[in-house]
N, C-alpha and C. Protein backbone atom coordinates (compact mmCIF):
# COMPACT_ATOMS: atom_id res chain seq x y z
N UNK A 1 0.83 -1.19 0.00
CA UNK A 1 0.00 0.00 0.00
C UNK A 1 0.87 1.25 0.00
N UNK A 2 1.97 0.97 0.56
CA UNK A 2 2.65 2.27 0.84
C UNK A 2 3.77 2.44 -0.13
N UNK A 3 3.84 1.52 -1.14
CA UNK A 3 4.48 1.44 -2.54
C UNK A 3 3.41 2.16 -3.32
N UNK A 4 2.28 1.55 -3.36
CA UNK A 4 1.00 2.67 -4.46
C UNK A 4 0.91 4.25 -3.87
N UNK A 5 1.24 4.42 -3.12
CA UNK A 5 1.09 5.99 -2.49
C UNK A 5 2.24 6.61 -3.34
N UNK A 6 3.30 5.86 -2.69
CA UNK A 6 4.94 6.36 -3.16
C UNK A 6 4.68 6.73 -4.87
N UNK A 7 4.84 5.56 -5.42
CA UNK A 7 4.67 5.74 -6.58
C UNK A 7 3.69 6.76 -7.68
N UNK A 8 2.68 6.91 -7.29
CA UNK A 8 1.51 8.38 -7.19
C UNK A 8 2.49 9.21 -7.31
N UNK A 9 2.83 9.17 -6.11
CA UNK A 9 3.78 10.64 -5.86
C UNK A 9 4.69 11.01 -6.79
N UNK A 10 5.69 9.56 -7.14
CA UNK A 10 6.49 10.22 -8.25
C UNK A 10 6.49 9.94 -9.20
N UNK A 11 5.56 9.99 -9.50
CA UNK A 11 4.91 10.07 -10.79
C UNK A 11 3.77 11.62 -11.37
N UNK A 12 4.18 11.99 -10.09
CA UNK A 12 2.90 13.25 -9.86
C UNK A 12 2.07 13.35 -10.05
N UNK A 13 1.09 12.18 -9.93
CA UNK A 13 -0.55 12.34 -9.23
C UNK A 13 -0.39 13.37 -8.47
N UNK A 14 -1.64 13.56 -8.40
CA UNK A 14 -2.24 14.61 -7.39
C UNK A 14 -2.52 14.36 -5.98
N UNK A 15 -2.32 14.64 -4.73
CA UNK A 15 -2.35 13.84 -3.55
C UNK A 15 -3.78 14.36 -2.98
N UNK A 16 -4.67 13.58 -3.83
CA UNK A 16 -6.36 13.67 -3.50
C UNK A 16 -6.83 12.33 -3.45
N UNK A 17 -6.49 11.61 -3.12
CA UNK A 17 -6.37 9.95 -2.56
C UNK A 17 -7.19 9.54 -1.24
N UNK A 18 -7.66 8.63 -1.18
CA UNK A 18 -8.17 8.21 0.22
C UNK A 18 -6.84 8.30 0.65
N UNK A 19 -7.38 8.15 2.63
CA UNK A 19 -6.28 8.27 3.21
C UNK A 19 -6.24 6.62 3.72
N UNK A 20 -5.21 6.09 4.35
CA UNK A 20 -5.13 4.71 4.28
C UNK A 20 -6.61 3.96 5.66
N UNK A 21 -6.92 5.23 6.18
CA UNK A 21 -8.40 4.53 7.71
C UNK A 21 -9.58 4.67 6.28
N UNK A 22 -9.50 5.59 5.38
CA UNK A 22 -10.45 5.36 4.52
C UNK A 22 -10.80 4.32 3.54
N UNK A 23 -9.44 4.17 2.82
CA UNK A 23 -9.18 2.49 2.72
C UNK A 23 -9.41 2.05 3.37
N UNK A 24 -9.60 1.50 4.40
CA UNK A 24 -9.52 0.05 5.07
C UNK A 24 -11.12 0.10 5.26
N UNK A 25 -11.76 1.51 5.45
CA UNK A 25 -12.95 1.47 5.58
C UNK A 25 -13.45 0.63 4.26
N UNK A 26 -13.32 1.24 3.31
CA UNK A 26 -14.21 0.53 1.43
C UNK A 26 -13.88 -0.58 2.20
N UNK A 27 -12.46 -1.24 1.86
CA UNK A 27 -12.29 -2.89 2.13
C UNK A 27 -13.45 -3.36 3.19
N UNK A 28 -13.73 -3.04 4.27
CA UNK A 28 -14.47 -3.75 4.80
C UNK A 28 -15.56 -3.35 4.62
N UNK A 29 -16.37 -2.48 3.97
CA UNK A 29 -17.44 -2.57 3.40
C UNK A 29 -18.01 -3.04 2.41
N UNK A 30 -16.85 -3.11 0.98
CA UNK A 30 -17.07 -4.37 -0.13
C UNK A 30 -17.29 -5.36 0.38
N UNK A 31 -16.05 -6.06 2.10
CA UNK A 31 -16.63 -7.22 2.24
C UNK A 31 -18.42 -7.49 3.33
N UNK A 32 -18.39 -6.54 3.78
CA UNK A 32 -19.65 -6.52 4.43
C UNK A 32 -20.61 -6.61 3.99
N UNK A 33 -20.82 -5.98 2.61
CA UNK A 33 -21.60 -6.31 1.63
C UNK A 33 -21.71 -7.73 0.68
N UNK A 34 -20.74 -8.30 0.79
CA UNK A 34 -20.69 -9.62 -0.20
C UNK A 34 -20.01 -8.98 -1.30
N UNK A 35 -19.69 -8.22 -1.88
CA UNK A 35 -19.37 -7.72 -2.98
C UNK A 35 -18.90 -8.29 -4.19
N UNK A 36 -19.30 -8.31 -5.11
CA UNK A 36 -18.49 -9.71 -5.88
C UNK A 36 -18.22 -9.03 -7.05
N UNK A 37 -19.03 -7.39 -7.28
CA UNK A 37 -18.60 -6.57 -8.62
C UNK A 37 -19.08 -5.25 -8.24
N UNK A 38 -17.79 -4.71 -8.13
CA UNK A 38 -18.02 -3.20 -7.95
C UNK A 38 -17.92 -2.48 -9.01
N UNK A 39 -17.65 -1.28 -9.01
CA UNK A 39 -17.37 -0.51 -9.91
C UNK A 39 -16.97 0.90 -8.90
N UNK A 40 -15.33 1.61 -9.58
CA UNK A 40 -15.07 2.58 -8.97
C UNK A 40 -14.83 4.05 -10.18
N UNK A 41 -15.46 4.80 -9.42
CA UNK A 41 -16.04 6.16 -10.70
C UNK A 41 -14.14 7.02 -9.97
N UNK A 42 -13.09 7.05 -10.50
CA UNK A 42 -12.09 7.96 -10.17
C UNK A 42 -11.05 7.10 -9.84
N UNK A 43 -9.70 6.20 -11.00
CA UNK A 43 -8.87 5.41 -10.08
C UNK A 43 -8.03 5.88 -9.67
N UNK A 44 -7.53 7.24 -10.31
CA UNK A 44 -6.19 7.98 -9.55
C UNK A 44 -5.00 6.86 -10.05
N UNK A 45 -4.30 6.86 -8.64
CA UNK A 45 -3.14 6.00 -8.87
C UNK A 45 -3.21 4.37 -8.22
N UNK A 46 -4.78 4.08 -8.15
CA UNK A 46 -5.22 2.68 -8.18
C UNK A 46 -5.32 2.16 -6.37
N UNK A 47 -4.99 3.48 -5.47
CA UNK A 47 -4.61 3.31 -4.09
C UNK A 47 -6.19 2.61 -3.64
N UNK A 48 -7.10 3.60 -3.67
CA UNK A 48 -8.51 3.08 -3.16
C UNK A 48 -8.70 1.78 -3.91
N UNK A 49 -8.53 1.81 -4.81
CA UNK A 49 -9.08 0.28 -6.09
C UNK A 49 -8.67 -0.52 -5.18
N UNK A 50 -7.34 -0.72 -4.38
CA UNK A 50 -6.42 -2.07 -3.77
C UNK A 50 -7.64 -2.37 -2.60
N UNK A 51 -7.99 -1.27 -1.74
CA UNK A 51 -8.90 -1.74 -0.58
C UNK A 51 -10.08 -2.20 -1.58
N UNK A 52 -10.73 -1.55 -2.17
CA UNK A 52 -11.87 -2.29 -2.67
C UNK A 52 -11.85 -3.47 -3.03
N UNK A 53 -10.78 -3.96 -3.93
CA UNK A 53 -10.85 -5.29 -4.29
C UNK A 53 -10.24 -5.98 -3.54
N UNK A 54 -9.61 -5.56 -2.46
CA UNK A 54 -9.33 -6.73 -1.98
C UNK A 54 -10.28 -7.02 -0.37
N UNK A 55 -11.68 -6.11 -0.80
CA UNK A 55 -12.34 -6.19 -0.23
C UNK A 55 -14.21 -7.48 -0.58
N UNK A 56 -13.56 -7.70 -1.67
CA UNK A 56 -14.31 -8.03 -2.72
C UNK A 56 -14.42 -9.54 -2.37
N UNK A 57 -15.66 -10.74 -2.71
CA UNK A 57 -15.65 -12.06 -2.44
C UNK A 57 -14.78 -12.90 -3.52
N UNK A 58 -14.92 -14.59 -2.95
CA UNK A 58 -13.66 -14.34 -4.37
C UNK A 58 -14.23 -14.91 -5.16
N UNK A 59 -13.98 -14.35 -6.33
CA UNK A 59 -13.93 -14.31 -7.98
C UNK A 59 -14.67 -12.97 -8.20
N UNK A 60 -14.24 -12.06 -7.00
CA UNK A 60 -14.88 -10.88 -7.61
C UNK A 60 -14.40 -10.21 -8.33
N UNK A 61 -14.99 -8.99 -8.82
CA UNK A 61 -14.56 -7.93 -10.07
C UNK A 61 -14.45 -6.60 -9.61
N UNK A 62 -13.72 -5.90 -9.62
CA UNK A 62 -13.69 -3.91 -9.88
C UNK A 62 -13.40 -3.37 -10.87
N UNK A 63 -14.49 -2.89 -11.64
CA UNK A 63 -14.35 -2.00 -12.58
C UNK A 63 -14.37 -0.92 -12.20
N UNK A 64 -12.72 -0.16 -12.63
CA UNK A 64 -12.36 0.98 -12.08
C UNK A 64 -12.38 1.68 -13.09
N UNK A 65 -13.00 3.54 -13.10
CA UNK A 65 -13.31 4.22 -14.39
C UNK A 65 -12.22 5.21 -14.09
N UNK A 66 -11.62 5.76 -15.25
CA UNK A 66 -10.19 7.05 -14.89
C UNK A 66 -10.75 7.64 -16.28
N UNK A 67 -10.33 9.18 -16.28
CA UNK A 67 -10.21 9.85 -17.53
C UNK A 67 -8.58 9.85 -18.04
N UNK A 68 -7.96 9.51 -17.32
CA UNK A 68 -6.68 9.86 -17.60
C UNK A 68 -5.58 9.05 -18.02
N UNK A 69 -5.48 8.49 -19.33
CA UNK A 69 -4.09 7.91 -19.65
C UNK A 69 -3.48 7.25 -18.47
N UNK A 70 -2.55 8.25 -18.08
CA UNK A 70 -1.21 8.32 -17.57
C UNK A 70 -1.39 8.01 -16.39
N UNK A 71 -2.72 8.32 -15.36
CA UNK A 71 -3.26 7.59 -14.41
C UNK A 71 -3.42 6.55 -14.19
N UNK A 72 -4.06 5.99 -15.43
CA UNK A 72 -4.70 4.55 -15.47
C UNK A 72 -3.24 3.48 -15.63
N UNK A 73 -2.56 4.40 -15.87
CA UNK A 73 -1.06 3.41 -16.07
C UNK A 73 -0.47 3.08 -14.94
N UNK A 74 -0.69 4.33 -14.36
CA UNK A 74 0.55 3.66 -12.79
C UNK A 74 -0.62 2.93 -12.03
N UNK A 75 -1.65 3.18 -11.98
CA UNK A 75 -2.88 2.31 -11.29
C UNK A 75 -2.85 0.54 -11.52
N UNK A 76 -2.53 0.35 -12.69
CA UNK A 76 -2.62 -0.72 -13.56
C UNK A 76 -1.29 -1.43 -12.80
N UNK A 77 -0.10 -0.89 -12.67
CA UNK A 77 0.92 -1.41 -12.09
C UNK A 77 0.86 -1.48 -10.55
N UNK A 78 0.19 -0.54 -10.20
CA UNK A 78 -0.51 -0.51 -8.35
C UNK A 78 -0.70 -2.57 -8.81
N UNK A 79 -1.76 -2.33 -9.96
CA UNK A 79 -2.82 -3.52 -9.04
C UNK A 79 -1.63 -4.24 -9.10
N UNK A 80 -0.95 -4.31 -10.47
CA UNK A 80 -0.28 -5.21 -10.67
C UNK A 80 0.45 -5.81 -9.49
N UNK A 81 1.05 -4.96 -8.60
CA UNK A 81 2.43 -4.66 -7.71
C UNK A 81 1.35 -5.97 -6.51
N UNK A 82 0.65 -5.51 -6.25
CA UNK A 82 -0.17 -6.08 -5.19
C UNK A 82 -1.12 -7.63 -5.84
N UNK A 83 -0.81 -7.92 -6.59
CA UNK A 83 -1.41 -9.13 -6.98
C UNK A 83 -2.73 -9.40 -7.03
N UNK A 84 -3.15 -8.00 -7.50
CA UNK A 84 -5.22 -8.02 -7.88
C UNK A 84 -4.77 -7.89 -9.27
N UNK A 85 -3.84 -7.93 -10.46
CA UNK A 85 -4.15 -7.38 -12.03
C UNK A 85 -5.77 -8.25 -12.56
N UNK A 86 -5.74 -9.39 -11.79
CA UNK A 86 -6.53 -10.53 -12.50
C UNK A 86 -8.07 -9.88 -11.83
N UNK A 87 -8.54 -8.93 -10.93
CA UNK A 87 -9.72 -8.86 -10.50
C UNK A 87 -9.80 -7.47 -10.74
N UNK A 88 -9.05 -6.58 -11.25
CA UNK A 88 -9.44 -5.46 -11.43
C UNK A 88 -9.40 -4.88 -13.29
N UNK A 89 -9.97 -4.26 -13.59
CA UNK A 89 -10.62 -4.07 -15.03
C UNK A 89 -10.38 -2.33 -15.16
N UNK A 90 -9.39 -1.49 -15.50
CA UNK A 90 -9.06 -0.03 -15.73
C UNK A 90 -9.68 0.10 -17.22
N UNK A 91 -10.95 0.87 -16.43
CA UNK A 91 -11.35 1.57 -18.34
C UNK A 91 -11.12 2.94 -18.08
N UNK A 92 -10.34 3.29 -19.40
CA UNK A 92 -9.96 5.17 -19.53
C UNK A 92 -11.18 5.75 -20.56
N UNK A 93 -11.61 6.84 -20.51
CA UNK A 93 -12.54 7.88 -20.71
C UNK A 93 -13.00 8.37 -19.82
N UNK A 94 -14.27 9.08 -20.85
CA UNK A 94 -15.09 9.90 -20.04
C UNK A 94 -16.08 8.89 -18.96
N UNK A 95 -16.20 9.25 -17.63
CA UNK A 95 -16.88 8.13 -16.69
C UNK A 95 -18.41 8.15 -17.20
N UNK A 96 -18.79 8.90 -17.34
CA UNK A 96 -20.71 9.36 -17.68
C UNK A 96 -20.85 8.40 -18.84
N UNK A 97 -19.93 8.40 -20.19
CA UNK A 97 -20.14 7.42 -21.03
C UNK A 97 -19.94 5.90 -20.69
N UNK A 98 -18.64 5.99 -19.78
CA UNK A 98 -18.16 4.31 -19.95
C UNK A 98 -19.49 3.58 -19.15
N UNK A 99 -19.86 4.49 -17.58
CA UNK A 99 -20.92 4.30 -17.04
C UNK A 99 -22.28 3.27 -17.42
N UNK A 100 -22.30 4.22 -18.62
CA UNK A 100 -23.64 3.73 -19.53
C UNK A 100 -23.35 2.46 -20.21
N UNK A 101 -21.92 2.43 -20.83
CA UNK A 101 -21.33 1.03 -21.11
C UNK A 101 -21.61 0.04 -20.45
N UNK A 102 -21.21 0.19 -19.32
CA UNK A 102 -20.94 -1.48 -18.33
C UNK A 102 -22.32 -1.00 -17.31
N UNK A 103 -23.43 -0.77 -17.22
CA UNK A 103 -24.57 -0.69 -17.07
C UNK A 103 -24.72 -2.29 -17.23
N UNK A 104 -25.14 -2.90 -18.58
CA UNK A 104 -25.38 -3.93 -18.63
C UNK A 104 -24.72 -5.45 -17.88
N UNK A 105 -23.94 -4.86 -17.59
CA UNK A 105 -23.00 -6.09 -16.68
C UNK A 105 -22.91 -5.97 -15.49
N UNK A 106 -24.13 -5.25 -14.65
CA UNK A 106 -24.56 -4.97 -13.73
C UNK A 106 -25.72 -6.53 -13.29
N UNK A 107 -26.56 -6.18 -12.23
CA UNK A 107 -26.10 -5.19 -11.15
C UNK A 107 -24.89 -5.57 -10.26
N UNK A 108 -24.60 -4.02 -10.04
CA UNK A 108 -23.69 -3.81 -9.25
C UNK A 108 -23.97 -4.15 -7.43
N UNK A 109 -22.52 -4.52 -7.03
CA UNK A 109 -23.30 -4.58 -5.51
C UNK A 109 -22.34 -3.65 -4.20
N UNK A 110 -21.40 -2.90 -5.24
CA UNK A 110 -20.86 -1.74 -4.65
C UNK A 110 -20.19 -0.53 -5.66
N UNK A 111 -20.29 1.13 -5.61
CA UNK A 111 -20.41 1.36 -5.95
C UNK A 111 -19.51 2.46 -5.17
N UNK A 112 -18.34 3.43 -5.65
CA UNK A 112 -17.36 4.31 -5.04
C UNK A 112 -17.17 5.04 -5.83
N UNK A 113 -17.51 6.82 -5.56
CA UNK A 113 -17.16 7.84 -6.12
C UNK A 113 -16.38 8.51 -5.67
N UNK A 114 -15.37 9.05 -6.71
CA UNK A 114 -13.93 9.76 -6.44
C UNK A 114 -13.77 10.39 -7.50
N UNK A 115 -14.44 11.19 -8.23
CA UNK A 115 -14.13 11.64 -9.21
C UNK A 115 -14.45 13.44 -8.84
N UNK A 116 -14.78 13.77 -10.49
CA UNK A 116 -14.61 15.04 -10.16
C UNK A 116 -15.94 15.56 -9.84
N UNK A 117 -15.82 16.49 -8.61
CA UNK A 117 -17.03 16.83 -8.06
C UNK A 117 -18.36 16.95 -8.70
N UNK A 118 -18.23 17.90 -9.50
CA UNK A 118 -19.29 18.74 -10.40
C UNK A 118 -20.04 17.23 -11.21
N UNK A 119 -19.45 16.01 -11.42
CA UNK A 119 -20.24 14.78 -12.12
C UNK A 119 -20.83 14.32 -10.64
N UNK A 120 -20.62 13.95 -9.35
CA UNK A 120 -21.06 13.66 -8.12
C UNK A 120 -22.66 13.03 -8.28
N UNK A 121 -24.03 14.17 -8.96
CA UNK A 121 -25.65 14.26 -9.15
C UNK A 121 -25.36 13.11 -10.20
N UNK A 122 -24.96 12.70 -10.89
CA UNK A 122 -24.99 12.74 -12.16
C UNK A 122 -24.35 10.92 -11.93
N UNK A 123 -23.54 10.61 -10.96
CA UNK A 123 -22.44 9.13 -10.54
C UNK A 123 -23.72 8.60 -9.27
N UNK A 124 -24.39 9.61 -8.78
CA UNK A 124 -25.04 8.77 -7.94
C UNK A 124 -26.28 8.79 -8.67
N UNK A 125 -27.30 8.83 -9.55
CA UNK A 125 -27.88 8.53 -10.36
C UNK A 125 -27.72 7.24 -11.14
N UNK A 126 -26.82 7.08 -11.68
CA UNK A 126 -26.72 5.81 -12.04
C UNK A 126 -26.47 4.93 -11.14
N UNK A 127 -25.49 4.86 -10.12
CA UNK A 127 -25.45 4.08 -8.92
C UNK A 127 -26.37 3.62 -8.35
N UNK A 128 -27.57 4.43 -8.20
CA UNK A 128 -28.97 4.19 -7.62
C UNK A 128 -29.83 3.00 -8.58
N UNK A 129 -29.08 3.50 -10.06
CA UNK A 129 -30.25 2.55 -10.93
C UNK A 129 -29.36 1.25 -11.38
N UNK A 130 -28.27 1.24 -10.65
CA UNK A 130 -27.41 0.05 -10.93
C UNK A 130 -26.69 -1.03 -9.91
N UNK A 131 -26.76 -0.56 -8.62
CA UNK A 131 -26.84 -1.31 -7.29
C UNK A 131 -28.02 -1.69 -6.40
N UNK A 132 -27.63 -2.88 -6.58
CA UNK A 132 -28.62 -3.89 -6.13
C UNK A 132 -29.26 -3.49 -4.72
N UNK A 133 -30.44 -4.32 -4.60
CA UNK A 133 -30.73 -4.03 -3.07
C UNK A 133 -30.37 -4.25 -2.49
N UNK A 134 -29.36 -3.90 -1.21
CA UNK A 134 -28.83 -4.42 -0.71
C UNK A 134 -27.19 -3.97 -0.74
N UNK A 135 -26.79 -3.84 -1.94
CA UNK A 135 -25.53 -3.27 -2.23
C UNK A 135 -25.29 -1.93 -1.61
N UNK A 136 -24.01 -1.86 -1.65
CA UNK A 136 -23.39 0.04 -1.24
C UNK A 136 -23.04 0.97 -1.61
N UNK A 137 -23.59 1.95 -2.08
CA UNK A 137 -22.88 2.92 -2.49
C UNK A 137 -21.87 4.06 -1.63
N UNK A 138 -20.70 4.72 -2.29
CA UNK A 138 -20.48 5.83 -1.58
C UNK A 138 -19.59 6.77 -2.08
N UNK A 139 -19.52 8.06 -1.62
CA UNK A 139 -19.12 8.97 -2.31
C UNK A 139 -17.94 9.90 -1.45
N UNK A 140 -16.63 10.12 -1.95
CA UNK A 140 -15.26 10.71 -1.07
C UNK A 140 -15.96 12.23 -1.40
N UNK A 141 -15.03 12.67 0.13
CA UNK A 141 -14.87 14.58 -0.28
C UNK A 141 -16.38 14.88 0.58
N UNK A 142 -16.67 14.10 1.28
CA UNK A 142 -18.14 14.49 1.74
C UNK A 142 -17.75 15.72 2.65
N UNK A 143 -17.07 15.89 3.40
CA UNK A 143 -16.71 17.43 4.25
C UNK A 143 -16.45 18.62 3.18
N UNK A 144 -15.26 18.45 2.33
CA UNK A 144 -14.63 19.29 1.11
C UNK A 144 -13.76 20.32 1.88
N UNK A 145 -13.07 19.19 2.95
CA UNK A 145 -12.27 20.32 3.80
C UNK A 145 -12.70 20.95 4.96
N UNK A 146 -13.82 20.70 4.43
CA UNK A 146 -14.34 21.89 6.00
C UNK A 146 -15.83 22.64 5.18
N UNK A 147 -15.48 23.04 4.24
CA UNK A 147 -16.04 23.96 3.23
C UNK A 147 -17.89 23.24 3.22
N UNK A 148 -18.45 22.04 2.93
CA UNK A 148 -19.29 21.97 3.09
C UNK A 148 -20.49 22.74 4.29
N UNK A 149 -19.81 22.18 5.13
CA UNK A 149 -20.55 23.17 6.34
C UNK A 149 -20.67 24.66 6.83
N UNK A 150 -19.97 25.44 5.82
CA UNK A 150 -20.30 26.72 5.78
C UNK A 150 -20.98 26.72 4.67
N UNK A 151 -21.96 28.02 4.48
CA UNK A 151 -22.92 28.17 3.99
C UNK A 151 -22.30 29.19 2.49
N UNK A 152 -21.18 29.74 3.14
CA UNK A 152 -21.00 31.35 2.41
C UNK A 152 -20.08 30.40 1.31
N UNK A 153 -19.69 29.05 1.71
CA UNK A 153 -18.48 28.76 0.34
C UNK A 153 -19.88 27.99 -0.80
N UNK A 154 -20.12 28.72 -2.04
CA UNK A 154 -20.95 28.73 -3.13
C UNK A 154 -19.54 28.41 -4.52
N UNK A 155 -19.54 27.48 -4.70
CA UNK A 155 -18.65 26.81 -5.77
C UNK A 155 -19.42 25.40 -6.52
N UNK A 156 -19.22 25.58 -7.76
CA UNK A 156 -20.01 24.30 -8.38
C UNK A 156 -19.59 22.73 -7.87
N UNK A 157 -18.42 22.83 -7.31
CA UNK A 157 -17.84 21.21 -6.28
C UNK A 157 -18.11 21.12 -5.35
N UNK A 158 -18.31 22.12 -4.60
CA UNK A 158 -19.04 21.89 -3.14
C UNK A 158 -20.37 21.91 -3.51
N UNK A 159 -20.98 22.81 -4.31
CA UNK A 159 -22.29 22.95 -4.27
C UNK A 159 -23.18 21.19 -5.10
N UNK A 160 -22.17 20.61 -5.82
CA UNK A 160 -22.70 19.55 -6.16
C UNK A 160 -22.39 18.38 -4.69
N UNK A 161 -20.90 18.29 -4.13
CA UNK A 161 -21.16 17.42 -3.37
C UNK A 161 -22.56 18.07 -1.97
N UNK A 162 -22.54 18.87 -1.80
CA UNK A 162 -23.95 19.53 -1.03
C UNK A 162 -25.32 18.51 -1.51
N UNK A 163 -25.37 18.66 -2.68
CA UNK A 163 -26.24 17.83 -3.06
C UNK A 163 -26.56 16.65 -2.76
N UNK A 164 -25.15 16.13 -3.35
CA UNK A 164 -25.76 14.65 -2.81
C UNK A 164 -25.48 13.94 -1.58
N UNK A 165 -25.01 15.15 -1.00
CA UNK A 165 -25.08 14.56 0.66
C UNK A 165 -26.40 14.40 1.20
N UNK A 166 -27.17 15.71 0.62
CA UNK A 166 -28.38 16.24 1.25
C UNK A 166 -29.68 14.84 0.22
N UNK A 167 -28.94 14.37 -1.20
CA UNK A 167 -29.71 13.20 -1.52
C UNK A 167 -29.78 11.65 -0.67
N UNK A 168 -28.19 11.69 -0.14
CA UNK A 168 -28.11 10.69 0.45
C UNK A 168 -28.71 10.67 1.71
N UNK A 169 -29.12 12.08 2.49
CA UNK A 169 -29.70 12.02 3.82
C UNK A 169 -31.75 12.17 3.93
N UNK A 170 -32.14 12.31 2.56
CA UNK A 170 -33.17 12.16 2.03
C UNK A 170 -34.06 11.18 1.28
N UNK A 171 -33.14 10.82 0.26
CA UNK A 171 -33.70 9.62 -0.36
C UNK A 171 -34.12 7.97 0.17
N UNK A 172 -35.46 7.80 0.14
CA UNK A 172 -35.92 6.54 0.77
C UNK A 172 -35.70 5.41 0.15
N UNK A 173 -34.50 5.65 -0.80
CA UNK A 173 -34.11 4.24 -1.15
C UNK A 173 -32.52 4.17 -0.94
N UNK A 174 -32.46 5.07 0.11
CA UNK A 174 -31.06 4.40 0.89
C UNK A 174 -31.24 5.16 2.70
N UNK A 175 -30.07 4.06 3.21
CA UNK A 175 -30.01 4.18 4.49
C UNK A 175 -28.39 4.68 4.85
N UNK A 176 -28.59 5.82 4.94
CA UNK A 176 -27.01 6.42 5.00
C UNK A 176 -26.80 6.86 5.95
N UNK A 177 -25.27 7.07 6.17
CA UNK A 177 -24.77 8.05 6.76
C UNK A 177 -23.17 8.74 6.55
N UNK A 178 -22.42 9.36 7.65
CA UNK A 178 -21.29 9.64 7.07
C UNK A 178 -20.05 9.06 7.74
N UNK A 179 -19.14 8.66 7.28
CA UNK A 179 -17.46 7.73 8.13
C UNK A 179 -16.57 8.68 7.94
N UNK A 180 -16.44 9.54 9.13
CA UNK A 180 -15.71 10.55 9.49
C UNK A 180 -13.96 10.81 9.50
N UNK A 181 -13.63 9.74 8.72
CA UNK A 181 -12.41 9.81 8.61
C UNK A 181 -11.83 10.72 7.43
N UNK A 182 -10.80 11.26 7.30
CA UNK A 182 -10.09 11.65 6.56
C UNK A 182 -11.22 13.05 5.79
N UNK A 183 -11.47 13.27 4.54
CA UNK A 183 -12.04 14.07 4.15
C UNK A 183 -13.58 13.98 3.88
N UNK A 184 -14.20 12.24 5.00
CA UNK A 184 -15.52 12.18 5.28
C UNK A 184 -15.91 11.14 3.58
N UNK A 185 -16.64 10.06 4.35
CA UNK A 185 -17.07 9.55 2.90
C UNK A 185 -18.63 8.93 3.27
N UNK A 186 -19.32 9.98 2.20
CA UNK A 186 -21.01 9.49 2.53
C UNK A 186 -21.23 8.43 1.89
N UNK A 187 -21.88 7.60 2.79
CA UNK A 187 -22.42 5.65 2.42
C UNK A 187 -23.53 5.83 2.65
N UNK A 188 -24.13 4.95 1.65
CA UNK A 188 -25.39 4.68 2.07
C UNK A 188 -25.76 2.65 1.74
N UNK A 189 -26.53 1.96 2.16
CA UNK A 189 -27.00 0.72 1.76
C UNK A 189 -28.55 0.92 0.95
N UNK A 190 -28.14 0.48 0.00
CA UNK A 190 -29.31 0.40 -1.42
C UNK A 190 -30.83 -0.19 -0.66
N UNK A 191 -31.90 0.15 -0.08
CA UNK A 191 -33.30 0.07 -0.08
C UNK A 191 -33.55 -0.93 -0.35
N UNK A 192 -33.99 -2.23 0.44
CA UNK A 192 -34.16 -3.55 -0.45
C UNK A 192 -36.17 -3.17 -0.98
């Protein structure tokens, strides 16, 4: 784990990563769930992907979505490094399209957003219509620093994760809440 961080780094990812209590959180929530095919919306440098799948039952799957080349490369060698290459699946594009792609090879029975804020309405929408009952969804950046809970910070990334915090603490087809670690990650369990 602390080789996939390193390597991020010099490689110059961006250090917007779960932190390693947030990892360990996914991992034991893929497995709490049964998880046997996730899907992760943001792989970065593949750090979160490692807890997920190796949070996963076995012969499970993570389909991890990246926009970025050069991301999806050192991610790919993450899994590699750690001995998931065979359970994890890196598709590069746009996430909203690939999304709609692997729809059909659903349902999903966990479901992790890390991408870029402003898509947030838009990743838990499909999540909702693609995880099972029963399955988990959840979404990083739920604090945004701090910034959520003041009122006066008005920005289209906070103002979207706002949203779907306030969807996840509303909507009657999930039972959520928030895991206060690191930069806060809202979960919810899918409505059977």
């Amino acid at each position: 784990m602390r080789g996939a961080r390193e390597e991020a780094a010099r490689r110059g990812l961006p250090e917007i990563g779960v932190k390693p209590e947030e990892g360990r959180f996914l991992e034991f929530t893929a497995r709490a769930c049964g998880a046997r095919l996730a899907v992760e919306v943001g792989t970065l440098g593949g750090y979160s992907g490692i807890w997920i799948a190796r949070g996963l039952a076995p012969g499970g799957r993570l389909i991890t979505l990246e926009v970025s080349e050069g991301h999806a490369t050192v991610a790919r060698r993450a899994f590699e490094r750690a001995g998931l290459a065979d359970r994890v699946e890196v598709l590069v594009g746009d996430a909203h399209q690939t999304l709609r792609s692997i729809a059909p090879r659903g349902p999903f029975d966990f479901c992790f957003i890390d991408a870029e804020k402003t898509g947030y309405p838009a990743y838990l929408d499909w999540a909702l219509a693609n995880v099972r009952p029963g399955g988990v969804i959840a979404a990083h950046n739920a604090f945004r620093g701090g910034a959520l809970l003041d009122p006066s910070v008005r920005d289209a990334d906070t103002d979207a994760v706002r949203a779907v915090s306030e969807r996840f603490a509303r909507d009657p087809r999930l039972v959520a809440t928030i895991f206060p670690a690191g930069d806060g990650t809202v979960i919810g369990v899918v409505a059977g």
